[in-house]
N, C-alpha and C. Protein backbone atom coordinates (compact mmCIF):
# COMPACT_ATOMS: atom_id res chain seq x y z
N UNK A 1 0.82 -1.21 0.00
CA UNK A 1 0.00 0.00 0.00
C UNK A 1 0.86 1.27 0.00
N UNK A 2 0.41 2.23 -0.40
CA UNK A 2 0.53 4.21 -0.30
C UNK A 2 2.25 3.87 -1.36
N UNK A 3 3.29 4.74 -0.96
CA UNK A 3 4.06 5.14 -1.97
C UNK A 3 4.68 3.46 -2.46
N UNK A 4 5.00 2.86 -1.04
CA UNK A 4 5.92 1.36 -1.40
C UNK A 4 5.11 0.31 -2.25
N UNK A 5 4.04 0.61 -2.27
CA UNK A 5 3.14 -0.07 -3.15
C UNK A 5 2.91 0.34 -4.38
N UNK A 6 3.35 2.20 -4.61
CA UNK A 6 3.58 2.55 -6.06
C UNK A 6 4.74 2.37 -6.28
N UNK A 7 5.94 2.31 -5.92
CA UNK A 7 7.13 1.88 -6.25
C UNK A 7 7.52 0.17 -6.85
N UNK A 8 6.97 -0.50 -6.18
CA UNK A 8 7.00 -1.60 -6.45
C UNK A 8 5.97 -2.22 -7.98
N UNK A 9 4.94 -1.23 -7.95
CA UNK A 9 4.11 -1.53 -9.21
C UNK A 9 5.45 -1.18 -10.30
N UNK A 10 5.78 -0.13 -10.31
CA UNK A 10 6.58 0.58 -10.80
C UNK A 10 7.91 -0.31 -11.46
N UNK A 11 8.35 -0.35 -10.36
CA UNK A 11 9.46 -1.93 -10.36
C UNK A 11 9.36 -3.29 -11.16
N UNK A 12 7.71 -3.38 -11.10
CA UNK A 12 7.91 -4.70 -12.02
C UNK A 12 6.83 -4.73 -13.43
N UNK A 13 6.00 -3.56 -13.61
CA UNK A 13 5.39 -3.34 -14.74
C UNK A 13 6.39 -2.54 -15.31
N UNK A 14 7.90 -2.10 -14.98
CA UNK A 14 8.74 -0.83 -16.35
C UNK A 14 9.48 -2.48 -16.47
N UNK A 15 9.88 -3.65 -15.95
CA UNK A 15 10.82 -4.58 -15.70
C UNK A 15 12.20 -4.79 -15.33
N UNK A 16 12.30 -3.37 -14.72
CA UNK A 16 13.42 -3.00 -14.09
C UNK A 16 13.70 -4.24 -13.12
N UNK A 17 12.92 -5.06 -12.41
CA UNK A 17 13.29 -6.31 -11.73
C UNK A 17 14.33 -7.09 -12.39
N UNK A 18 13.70 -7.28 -13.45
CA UNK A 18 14.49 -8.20 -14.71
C UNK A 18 16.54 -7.54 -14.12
N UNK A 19 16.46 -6.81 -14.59
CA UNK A 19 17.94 -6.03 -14.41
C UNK A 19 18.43 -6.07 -12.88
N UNK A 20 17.67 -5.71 -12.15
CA UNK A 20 18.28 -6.51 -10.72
C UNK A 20 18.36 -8.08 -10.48
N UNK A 21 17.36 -8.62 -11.10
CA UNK A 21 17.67 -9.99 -10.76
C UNK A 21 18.48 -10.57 -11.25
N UNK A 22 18.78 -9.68 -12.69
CA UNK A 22 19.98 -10.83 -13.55
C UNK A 22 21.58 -10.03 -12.48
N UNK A 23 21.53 -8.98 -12.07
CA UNK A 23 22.95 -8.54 -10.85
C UNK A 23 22.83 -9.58 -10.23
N UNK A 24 22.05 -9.78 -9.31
CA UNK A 24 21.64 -10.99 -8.22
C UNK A 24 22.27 -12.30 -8.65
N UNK A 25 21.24 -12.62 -9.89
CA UNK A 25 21.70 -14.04 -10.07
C UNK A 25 23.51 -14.10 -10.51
N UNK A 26 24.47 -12.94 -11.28
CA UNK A 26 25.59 -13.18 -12.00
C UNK A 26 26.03 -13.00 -10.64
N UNK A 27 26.09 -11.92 -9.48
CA UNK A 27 26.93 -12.46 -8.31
C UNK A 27 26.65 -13.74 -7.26
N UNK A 28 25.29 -13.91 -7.44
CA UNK A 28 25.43 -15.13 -6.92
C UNK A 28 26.06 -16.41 -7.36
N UNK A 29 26.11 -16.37 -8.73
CA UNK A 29 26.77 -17.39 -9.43
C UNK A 29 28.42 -17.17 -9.26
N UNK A 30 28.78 -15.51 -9.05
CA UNK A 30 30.26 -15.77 -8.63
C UNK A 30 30.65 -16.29 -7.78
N UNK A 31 29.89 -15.91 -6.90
CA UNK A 31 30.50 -16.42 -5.04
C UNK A 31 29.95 -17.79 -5.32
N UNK A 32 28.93 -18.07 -5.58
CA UNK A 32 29.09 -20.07 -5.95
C UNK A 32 30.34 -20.68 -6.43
N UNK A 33 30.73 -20.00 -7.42
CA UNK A 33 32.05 -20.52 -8.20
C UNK A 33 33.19 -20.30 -7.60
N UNK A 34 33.23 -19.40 -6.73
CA UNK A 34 34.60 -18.50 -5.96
C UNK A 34 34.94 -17.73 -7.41
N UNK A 35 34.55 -17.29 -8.36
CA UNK A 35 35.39 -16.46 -9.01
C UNK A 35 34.87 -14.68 -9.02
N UNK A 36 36.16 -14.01 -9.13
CA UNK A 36 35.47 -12.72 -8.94
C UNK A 36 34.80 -12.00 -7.58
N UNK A 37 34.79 -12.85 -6.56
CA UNK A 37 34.31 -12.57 -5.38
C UNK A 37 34.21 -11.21 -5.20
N UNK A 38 35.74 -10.66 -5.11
CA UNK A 38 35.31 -8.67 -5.06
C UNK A 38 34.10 -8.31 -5.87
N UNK A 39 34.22 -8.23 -7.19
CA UNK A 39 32.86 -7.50 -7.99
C UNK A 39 31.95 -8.50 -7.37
N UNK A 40 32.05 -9.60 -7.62
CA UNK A 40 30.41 -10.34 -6.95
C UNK A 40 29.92 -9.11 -5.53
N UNK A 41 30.86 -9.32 -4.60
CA UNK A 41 30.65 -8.52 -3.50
C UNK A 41 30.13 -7.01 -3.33
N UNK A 42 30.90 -6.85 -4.85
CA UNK A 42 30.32 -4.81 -4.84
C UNK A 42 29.01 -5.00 -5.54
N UNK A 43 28.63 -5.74 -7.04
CA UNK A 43 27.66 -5.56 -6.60
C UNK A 43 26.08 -6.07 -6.11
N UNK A 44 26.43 -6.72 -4.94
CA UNK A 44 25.73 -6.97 -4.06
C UNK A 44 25.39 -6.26 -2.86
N UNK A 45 26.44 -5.18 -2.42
CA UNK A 45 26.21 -4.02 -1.55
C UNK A 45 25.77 -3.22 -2.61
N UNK A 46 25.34 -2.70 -3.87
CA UNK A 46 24.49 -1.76 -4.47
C UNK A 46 23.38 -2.10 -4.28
N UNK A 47 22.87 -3.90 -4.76
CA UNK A 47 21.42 -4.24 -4.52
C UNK A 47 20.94 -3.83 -2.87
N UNK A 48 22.03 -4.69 -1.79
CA UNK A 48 21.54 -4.49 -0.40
C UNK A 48 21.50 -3.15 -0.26
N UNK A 49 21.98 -2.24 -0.46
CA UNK A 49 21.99 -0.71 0.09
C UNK A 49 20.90 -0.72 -0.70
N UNK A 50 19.92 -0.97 -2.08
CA UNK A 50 18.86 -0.16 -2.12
C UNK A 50 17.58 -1.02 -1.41
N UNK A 51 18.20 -2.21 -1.05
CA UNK A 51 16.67 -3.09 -0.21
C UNK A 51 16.58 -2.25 0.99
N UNK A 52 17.82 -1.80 1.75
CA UNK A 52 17.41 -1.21 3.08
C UNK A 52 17.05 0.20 3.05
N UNK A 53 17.55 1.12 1.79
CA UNK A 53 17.15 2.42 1.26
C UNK A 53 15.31 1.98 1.64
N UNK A 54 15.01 1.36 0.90
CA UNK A 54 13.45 1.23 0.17
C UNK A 54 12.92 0.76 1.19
N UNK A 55 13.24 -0.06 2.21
CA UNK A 55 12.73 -0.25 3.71
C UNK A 55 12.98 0.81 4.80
N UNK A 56 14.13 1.59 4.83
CA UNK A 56 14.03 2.85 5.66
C UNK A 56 12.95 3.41 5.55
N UNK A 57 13.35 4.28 3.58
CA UNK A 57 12.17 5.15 3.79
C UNK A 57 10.62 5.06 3.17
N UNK A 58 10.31 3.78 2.93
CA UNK A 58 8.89 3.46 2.49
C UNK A 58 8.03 1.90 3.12
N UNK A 59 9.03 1.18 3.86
CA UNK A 59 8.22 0.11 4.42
C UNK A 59 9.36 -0.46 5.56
N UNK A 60 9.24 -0.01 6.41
CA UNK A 60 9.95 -0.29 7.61
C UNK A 60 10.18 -1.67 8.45
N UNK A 61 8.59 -2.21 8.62
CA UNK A 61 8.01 -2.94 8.76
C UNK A 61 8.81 -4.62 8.06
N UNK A 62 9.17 -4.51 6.85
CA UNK A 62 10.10 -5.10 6.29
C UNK A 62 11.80 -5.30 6.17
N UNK A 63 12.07 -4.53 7.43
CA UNK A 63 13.52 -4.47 6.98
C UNK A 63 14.63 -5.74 7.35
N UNK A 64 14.27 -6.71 8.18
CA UNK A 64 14.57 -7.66 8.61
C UNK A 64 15.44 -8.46 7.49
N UNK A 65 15.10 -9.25 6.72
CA UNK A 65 15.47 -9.72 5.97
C UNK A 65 16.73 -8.95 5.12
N UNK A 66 16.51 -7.83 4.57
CA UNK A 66 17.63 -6.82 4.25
C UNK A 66 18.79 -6.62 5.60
N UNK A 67 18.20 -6.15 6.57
CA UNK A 67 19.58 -6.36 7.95
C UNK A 67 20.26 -8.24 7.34
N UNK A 68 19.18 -8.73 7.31
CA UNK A 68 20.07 -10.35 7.52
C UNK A 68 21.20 -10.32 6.24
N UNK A 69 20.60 -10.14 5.39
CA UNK A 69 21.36 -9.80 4.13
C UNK A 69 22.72 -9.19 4.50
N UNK A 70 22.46 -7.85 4.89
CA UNK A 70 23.81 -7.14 5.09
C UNK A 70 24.64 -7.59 6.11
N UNK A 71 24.58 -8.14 6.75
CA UNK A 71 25.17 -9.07 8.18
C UNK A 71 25.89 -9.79 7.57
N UNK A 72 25.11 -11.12 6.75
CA UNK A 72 26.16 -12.07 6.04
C UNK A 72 26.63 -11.58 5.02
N UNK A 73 26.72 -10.24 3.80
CA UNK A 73 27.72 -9.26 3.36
C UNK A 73 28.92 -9.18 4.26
N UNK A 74 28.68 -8.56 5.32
CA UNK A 74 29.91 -8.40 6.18
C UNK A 74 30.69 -9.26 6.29
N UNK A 75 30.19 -10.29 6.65
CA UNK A 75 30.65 -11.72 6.74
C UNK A 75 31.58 -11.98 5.81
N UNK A 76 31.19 -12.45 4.36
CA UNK A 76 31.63 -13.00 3.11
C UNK A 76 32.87 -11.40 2.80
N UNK A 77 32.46 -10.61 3.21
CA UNK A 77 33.19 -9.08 2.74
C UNK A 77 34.46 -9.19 3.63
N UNK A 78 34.26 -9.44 5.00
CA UNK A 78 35.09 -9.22 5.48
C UNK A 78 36.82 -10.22 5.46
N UNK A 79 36.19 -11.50 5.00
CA UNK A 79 37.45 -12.30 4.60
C UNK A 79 38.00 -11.83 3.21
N UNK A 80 37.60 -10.54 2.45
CA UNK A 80 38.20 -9.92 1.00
C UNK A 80 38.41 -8.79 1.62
N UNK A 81 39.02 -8.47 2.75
CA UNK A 81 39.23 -7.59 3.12
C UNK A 81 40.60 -6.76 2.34
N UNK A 82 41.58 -6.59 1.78
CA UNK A 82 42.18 -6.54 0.78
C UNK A 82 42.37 -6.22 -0.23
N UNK A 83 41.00 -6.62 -0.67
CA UNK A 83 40.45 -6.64 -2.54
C UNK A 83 39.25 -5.24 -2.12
N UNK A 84 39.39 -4.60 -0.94
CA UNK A 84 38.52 -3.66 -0.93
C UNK A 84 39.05 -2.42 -0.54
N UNK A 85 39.80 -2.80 -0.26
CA UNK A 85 41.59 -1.62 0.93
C UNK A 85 41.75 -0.46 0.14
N UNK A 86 41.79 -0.40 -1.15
CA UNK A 86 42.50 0.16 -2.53
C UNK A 86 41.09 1.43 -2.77
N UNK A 87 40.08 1.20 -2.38
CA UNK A 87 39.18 1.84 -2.33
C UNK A 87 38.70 2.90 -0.98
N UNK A 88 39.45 2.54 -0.25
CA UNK A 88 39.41 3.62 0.78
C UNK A 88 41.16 4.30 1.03
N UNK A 89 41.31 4.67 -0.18
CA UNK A 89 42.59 5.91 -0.21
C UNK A 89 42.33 6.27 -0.41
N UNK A 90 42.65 7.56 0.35
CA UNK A 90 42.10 8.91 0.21
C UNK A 90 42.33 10.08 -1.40
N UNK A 91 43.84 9.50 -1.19
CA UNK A 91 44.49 10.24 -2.78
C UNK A 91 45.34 9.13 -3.18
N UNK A 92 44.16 8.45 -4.74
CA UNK A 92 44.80 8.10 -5.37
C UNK A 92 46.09 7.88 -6.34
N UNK A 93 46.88 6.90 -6.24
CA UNK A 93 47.76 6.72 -7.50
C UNK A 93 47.35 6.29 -8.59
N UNK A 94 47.60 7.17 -9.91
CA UNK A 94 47.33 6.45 -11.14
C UNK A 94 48.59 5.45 -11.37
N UNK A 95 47.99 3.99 -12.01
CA UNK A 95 49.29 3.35 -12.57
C UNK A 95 50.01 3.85 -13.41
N UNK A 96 51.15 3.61 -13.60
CA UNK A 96 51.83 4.07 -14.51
C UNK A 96 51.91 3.26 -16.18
């Protein structure tokens, strides 16, 4: 019902689902395989950051499942701890 209920019409009559689910399914298929784990991992924190976006601010009531989500992110994230390091410098080096 009210806006999360127009959003979601929205979501799967334009088929914008289609395009998240195929993210979903290609990182899930990485981390199945072990290959690629970093990108599998990034983007899977784009999908989770917008499940808990869209549960903050339009259905609250739902956010459970998105927390569980991002928990075991941490989890799987935190043993690539490494492959993510390079992204929190402040001032980059270009390669040469």
């Amino acid at each position: 019902p009210g806006l999360a209920g127009a959003f979601q019409d929205v979501f799967f009559q334009s088929r914008w689902v289609l395009f998240v689910d195929g993210v979903e399914f290609v990182a899930g298929l990485l981390l199945l395989i072990n290959r690629y784990v970093p990108l599998a991992l990034t983007l899977l924190a784009a999908v989770i950051a917008n499940i808990l976006v869209f549960h903050i601010t339009m259905a609250p009531s739902g956010i459970v499942p998105g927390l569980i989500a991002t928990v075991l992110w941490f989890i799987v994230a935190s043993r690539h701890k490494a492959s993510f390091a390079p992204l929190f410098v402040q001032k980059a080096q270009p390669n040469p």
